[in-house]
Protein backbone atom coordinates (compact mmCIF):
# COMPACT_ATOMS: atom_id res chain seq x y z
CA UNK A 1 -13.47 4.39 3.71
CA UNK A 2 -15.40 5.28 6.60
CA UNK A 3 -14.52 8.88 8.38
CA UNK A 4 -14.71 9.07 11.87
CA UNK A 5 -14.03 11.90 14.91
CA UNK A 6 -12.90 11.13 17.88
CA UNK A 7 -12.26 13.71 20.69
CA UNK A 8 -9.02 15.00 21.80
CA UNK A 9 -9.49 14.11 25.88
CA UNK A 10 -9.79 10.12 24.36
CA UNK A 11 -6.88 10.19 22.11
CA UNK A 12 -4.40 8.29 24.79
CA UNK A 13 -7.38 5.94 25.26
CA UNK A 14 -7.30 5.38 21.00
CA UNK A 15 -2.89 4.89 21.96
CA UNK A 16 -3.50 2.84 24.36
CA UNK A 17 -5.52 0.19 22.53
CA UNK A 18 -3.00 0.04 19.30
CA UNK A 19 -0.50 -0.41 21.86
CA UNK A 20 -2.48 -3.73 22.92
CA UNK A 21 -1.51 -5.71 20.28
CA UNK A 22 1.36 -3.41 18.76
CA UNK A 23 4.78 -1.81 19.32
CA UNK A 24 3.18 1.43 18.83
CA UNK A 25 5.71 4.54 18.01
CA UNK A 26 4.46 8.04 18.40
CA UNK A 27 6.19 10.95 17.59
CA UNK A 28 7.95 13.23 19.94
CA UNK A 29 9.33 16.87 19.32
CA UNK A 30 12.91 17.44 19.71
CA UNK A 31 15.13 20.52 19.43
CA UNK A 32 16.66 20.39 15.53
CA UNK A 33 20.32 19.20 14.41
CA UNK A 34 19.56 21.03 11.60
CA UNK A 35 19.86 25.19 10.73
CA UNK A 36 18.77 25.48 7.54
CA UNK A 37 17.80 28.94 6.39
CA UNK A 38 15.41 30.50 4.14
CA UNK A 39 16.32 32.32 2.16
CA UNK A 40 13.18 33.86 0.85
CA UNK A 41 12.01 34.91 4.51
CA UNK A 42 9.33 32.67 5.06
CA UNK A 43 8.79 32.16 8.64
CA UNK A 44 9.05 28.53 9.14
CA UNK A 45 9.22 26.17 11.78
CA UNK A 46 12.46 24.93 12.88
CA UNK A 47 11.49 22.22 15.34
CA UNK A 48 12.16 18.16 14.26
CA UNK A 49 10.25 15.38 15.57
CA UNK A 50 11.19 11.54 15.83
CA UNK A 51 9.51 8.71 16.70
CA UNK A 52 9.76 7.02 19.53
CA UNK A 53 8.31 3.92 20.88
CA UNK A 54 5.07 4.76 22.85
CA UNK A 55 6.38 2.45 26.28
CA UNK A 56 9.28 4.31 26.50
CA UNK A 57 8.20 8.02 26.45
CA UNK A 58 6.37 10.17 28.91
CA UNK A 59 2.32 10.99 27.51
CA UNK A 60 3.08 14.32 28.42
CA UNK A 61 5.55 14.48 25.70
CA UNK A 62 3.59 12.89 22.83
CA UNK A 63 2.54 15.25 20.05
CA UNK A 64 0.63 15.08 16.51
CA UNK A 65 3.61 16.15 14.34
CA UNK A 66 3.28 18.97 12.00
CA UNK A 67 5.29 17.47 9.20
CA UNK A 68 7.66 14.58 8.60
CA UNK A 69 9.83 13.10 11.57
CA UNK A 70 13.44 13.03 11.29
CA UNK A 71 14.18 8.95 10.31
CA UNK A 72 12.17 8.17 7.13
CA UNK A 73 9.90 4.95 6.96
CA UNK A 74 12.04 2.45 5.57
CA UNK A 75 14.12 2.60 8.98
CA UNK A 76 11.11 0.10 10.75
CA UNK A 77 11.14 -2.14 7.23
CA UNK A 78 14.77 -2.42 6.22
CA UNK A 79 16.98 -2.06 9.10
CA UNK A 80 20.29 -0.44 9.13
CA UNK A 81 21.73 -3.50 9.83
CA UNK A 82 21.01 -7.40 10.29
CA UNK A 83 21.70 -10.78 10.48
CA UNK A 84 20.39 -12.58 7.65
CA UNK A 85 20.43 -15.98 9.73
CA UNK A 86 16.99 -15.50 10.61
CA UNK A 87 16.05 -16.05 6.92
CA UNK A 88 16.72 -19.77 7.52
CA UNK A 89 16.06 -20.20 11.29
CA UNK A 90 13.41 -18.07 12.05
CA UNK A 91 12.32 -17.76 15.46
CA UNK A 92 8.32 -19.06 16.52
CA UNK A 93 5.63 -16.08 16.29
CA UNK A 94 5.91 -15.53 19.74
CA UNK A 95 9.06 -14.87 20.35
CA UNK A 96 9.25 -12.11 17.76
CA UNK A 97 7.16 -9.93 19.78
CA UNK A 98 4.67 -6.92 18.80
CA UNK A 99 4.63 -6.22 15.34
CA UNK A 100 5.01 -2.10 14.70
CA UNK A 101 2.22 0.62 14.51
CA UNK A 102 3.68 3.77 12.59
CA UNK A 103 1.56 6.71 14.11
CA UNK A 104 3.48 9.77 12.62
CA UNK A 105 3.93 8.97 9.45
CA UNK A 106 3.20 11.63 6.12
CA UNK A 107 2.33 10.92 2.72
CA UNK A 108 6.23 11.45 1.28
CA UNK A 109 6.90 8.50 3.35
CA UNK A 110 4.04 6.82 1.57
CA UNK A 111 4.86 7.55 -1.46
CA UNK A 112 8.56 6.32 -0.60
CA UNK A 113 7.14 2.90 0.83
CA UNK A 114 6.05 2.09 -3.23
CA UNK A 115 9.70 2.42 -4.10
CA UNK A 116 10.65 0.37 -1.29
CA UNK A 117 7.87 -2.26 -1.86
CA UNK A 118 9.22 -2.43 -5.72
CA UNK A 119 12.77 -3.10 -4.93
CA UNK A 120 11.94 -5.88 -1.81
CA UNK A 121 8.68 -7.36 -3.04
CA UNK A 122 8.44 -7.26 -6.50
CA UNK A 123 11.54 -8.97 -7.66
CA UNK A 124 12.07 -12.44 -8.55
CA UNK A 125 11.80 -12.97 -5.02
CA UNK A 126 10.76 -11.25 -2.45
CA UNK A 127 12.64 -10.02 1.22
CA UNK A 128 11.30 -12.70 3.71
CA UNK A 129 12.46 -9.76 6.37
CA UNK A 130 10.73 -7.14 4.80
CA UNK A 131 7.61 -8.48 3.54
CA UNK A 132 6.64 -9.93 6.71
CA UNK A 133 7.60 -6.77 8.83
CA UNK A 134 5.53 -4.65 5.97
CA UNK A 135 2.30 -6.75 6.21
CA UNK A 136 2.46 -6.96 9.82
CA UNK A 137 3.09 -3.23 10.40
CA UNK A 138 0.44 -1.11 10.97
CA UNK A 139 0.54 2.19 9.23
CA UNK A 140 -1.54 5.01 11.21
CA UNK A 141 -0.39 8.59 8.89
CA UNK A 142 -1.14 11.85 9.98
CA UNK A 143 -1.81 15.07 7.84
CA UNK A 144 1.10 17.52 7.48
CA UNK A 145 -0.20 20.71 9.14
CA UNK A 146 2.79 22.82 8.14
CA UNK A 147 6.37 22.46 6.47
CA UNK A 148 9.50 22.75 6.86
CA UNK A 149 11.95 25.09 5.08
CA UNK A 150 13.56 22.07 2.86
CA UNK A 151 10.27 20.01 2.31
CA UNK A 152 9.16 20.37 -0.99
CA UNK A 153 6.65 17.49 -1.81
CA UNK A 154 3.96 19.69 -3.79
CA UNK A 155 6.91 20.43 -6.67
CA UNK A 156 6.29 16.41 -7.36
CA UNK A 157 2.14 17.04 -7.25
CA UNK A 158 2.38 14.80 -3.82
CA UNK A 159 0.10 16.40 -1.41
CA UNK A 160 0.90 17.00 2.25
CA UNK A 161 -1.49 14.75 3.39
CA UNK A 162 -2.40 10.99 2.50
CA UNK A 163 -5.50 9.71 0.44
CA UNK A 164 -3.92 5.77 0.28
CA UNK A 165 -1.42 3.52 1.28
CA UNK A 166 -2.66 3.59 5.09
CA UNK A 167 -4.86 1.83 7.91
CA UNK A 168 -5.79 4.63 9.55
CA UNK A 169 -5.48 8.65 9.09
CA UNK A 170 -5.96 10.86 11.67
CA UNK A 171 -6.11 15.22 11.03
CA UNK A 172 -6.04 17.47 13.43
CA UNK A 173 -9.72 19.65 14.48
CA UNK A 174 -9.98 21.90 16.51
CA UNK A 175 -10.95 19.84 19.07
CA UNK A 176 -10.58 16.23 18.22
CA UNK A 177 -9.32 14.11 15.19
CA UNK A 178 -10.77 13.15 12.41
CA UNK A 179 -9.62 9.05 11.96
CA UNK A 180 -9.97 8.03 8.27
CA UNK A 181 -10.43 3.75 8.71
CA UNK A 182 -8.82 2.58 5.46
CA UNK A 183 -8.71 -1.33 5.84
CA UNK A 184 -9.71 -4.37 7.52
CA UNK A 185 -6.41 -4.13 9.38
CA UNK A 186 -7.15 -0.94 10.60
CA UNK A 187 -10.86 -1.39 11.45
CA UNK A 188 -9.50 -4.41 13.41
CA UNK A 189 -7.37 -1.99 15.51
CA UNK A 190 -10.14 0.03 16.95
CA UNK A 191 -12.16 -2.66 18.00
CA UNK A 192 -13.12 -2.14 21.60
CA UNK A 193 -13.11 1.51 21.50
CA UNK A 194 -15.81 2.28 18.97
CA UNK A 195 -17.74 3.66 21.31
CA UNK A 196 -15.26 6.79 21.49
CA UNK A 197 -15.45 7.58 17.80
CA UNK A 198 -18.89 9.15 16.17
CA UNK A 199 -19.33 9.72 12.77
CA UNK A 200 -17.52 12.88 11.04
CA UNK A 201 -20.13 15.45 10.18
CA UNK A 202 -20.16 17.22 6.62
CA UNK A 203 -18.99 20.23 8.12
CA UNK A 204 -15.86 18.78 9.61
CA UNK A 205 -15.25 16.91 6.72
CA UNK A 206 -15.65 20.41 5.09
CA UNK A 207 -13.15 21.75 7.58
CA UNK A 208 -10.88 19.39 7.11
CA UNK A 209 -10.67 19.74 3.36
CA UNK A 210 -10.34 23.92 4.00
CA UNK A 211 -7.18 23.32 5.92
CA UNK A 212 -5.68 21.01 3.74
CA UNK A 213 -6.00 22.95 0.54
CA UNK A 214 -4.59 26.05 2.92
CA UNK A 215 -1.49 24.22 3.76
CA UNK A 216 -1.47 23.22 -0.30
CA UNK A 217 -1.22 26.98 -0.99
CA UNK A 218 0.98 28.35 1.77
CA UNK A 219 3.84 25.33 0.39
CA UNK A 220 3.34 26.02 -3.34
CA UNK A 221 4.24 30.08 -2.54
CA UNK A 222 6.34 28.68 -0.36
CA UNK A 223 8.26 26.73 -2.98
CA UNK A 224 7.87 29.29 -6.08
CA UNK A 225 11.55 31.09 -5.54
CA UNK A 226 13.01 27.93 -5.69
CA UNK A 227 12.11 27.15 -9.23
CA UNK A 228 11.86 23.65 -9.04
CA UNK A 229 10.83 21.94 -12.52
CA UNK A 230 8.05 19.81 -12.70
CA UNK A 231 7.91 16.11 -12.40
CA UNK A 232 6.88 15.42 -16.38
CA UNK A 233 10.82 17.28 -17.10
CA UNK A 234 12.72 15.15 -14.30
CA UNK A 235 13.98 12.68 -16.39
CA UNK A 236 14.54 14.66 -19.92
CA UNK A 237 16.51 17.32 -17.63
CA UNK A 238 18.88 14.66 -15.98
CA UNK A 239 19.45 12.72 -19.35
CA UNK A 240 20.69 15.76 -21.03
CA UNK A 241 22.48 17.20 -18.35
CA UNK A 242 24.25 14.20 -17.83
CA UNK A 243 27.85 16.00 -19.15
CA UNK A 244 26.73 19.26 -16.53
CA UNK A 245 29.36 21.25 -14.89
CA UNK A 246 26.68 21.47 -11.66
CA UNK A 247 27.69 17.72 -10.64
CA UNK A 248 31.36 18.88 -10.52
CA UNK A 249 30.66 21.80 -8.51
CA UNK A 250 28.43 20.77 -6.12
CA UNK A 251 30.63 17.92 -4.99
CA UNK A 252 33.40 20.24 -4.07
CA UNK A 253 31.62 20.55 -0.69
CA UNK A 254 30.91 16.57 0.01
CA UNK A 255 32.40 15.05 2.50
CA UNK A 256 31.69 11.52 1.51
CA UNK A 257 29.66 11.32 5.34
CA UNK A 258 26.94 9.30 3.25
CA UNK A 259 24.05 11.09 5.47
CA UNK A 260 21.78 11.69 2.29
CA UNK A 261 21.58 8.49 1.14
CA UNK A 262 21.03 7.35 5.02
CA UNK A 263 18.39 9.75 5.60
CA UNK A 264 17.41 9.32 2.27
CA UNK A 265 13.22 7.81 2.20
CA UNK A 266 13.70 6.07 -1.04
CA UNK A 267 17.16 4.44 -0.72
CA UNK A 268 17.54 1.22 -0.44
CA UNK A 269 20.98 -0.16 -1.61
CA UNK A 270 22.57 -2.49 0.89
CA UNK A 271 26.08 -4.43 1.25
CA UNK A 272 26.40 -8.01 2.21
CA UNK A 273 29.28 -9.29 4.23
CA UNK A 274 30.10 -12.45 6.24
CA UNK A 275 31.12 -11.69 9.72
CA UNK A 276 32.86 -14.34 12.23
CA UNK A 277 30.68 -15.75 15.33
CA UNK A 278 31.73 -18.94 17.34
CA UNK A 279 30.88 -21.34 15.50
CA UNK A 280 31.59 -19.60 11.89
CA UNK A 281 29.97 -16.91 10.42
CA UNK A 282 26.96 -15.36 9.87
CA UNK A 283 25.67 -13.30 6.82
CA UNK A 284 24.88 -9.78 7.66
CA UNK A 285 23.30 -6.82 5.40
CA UNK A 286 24.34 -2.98 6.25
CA UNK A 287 22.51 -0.35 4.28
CA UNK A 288 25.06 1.22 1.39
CA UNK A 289 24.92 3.72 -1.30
CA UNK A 290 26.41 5.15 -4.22
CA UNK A 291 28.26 8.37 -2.49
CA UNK A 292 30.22 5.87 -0.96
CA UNK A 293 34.10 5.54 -2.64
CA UNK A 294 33.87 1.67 -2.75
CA UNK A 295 30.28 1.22 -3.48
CA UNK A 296 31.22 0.13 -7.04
CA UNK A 297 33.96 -1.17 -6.58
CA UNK A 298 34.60 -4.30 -8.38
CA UNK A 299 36.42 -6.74 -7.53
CA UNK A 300 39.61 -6.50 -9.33
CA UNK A 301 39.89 -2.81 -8.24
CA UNK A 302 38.29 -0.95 -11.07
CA UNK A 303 35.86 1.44 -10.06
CA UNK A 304 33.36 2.87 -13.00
CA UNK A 305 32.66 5.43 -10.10
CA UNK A 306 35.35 6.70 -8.66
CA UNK A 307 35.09 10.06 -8.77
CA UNK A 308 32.43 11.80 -6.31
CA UNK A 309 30.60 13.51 -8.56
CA UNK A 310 30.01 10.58 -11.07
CA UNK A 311 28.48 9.12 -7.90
CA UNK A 312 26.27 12.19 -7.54
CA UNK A 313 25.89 12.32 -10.86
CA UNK A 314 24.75 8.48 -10.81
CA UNK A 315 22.49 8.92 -7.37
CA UNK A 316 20.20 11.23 -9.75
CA UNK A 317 19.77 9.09 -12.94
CA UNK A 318 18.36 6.25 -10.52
CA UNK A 319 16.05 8.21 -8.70
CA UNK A 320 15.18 10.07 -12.13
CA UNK A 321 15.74 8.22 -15.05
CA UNK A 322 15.62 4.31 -13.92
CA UNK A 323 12.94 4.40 -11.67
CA UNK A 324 10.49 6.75 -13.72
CA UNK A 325 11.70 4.34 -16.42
CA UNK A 326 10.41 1.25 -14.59
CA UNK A 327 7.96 2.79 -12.35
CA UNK A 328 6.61 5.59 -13.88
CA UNK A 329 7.56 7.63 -11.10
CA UNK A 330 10.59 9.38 -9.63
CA UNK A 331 12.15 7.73 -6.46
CA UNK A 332 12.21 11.11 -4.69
CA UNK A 333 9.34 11.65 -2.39
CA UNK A 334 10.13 15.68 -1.68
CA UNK A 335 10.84 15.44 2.09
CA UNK A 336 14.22 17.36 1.69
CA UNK A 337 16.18 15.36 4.59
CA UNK A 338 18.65 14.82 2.58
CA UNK A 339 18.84 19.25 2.39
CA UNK A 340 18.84 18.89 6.19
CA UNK A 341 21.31 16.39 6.93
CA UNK A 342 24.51 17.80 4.53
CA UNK A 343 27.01 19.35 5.64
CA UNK A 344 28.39 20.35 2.52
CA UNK A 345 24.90 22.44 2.00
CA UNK A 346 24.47 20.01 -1.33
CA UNK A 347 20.25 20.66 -2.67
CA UNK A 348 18.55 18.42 -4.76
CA UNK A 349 15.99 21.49 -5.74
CA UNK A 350 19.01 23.66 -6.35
CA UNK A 351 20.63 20.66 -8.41
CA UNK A 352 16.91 20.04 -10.60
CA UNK A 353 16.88 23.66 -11.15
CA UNK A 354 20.17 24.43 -12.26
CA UNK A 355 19.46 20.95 -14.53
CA UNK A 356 16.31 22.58 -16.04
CA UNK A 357 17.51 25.99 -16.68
CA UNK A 358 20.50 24.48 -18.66
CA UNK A 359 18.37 22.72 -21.06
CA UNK A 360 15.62 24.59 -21.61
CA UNK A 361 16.56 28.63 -20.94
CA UNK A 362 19.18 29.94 -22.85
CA UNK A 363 21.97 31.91 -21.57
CA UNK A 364 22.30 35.57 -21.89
């Protein structure tokens, strides 16, 4: 992996040429939906970003993001909602247009994208849609130079800031970037402006590697009053505490809105219905999840989930029990959107710690 710097005053000339041959999104800093407050006073940032496609938005209002943006990756790969049609009849390469450059993404998305690649890719067969979109894409992540008050990434050992799973890298200096070039793909992108990047020298390598281990530190204290148990107990605590009065009592707040599993990095379930065009119908796939009353809904009416907090209850043993089962990992990535978007005030790390404390510290 070769590590290069380029200077801030040539960074819109670097934007510029990935938006060449890509649909290049960037991400943009908006004023937050969300008021969630600590509650160990830890003065956080409460700004959001999203990303935004590069033609569209002023340069004046382009920014590196300091952590995650508000939609999580799997929004460019698996879209909310589409005709399946095209699996059949797919339009020539050149009508599709520019395939997507990512420039904003973090390492929980990363890490996400391997739970998304298992369920689309790695099955008997895999999504036409989403393989092509995901080996077309080009994936430009950024490090995460702060946090937010819900992100909690470093409880899972997942470090604010990527080491795989990307083209290109790029981490804030002081004044310039430092552009990790990952893959062929992202070598590729850069051609025609290598005369703007020089060599990274060992002491902003150095540099870079002092910040990150700062930012490492600040979210661990950060994330110590929360108590949140360790990845190696995730799936012992959930097993046990399957029979928990916590799933009851949390639930008492939902309001079946279905915003965490929507905003949710590493879900992927998805309904398929027929709906009627002209000349018949066509078969179209909506994201769904397991909050939702009729997700398991059978046929004959019987529903093995029907009350909301065996579907809360259930939405925890896949990301922590069948997924660590077949992956080896859990299919939660720490990027607490879900914390943001409820507003019931439902939290996973509240959830995971209640979990732990009832099977492994004994009550008074």
């Amino acid at each position: 992996m070769d590590t290069l710097f380029l200077k801030n005053e040539d960074i819109f000339k670097f934007y510029d040429r990935i938006a060449s041959d890509y649909e290049l999104y960037l991400p943009v800093r908006v004023a937050s939906p969300f008021r969630i407050k600590c509650e160990h006073d830890f003065n956080l940032p409460s700004e959001d970003y999203t990303l935004k496609k590069y033609s569209e938005i002023k340069k004046e209002d382009v920014v590196f993001s300091e952590y995650r943006a508000i939609e999580p990756a799997r929004t460019f790969f698996a879209h909310f909602k589409e005709d399946l049609c095209g699996y059949f009849s797919e339009p020539p390469k050149s009508v599709k247009g520019k395939p997507a450059a990512i420039c904003g993404i973090k390492n929980c998305d990363i890490f996400a994208l391997k739970v998304m690649d298992y369920v689309f890719l790695q099955g008997v067969d895999a999504d036409p849609l989403y393989k092509e979109r995901r080996e077309d894409a080009l994936i430009i992540s950024g490090d995460c130079t702060s946090y937010k008050e819900s992100c909690f990434c470093r409880a899972f050992d997942i470090n604010p800031h990527a080491a795989t799973g990307f083209d290109l890298n790029l981490s804030p200096t002081g004044n310039g970037f430092l552009a990790d070039v990952a893959t062929s793909k992202g070598s590729k992108a850069i051609d025609g402006i290598r005369k703007l990047f020089t060599p990274a020298t060992f002491g902003q390598i150095s540099g870079r590697s002092a910040k990150r281990e700062t930012v490492i530190k600040r979210m661990e204290e950060h994330l110590l009053p929360h108590k949140i148990p360790k990845k190696e107990t995730l799936k012992d605590i959930v097993n046990s505490g399957f029979n928990s009065p916590v799933w009851q009592e949390q639930m008492k707040t939902c309001v079946e809105c279905g915003g965490c599993i929507f905003i949710c990095d590493t879900c992927h379930c998805f309904l398929l219905s027929d709906e009627p065009v002209e000349t018949g119908a066509k078969k179209v796939r909506s994201w769904d999840g397991c909050l939702l009353k009729n997700f398991s809904r059978v046929a004959g009416g019987a529903n093995p989930l029907r009350m909301r907090y065996m579907r809360l209850r259930n939405r925890y043993m896949k990301k922590f029990d069948f997924f660590i089962d077949n992956l080896g990992f859990q299919a939660c990535c720490g990027c607490g959107r879900c914390i943001d978007v409820c507003p019931g005030k439902i939290d996973i790390r509240y959830i995971l710690k209640r979990l732990y404390e009832e099977k492994y510290i004994p009550a008074a």
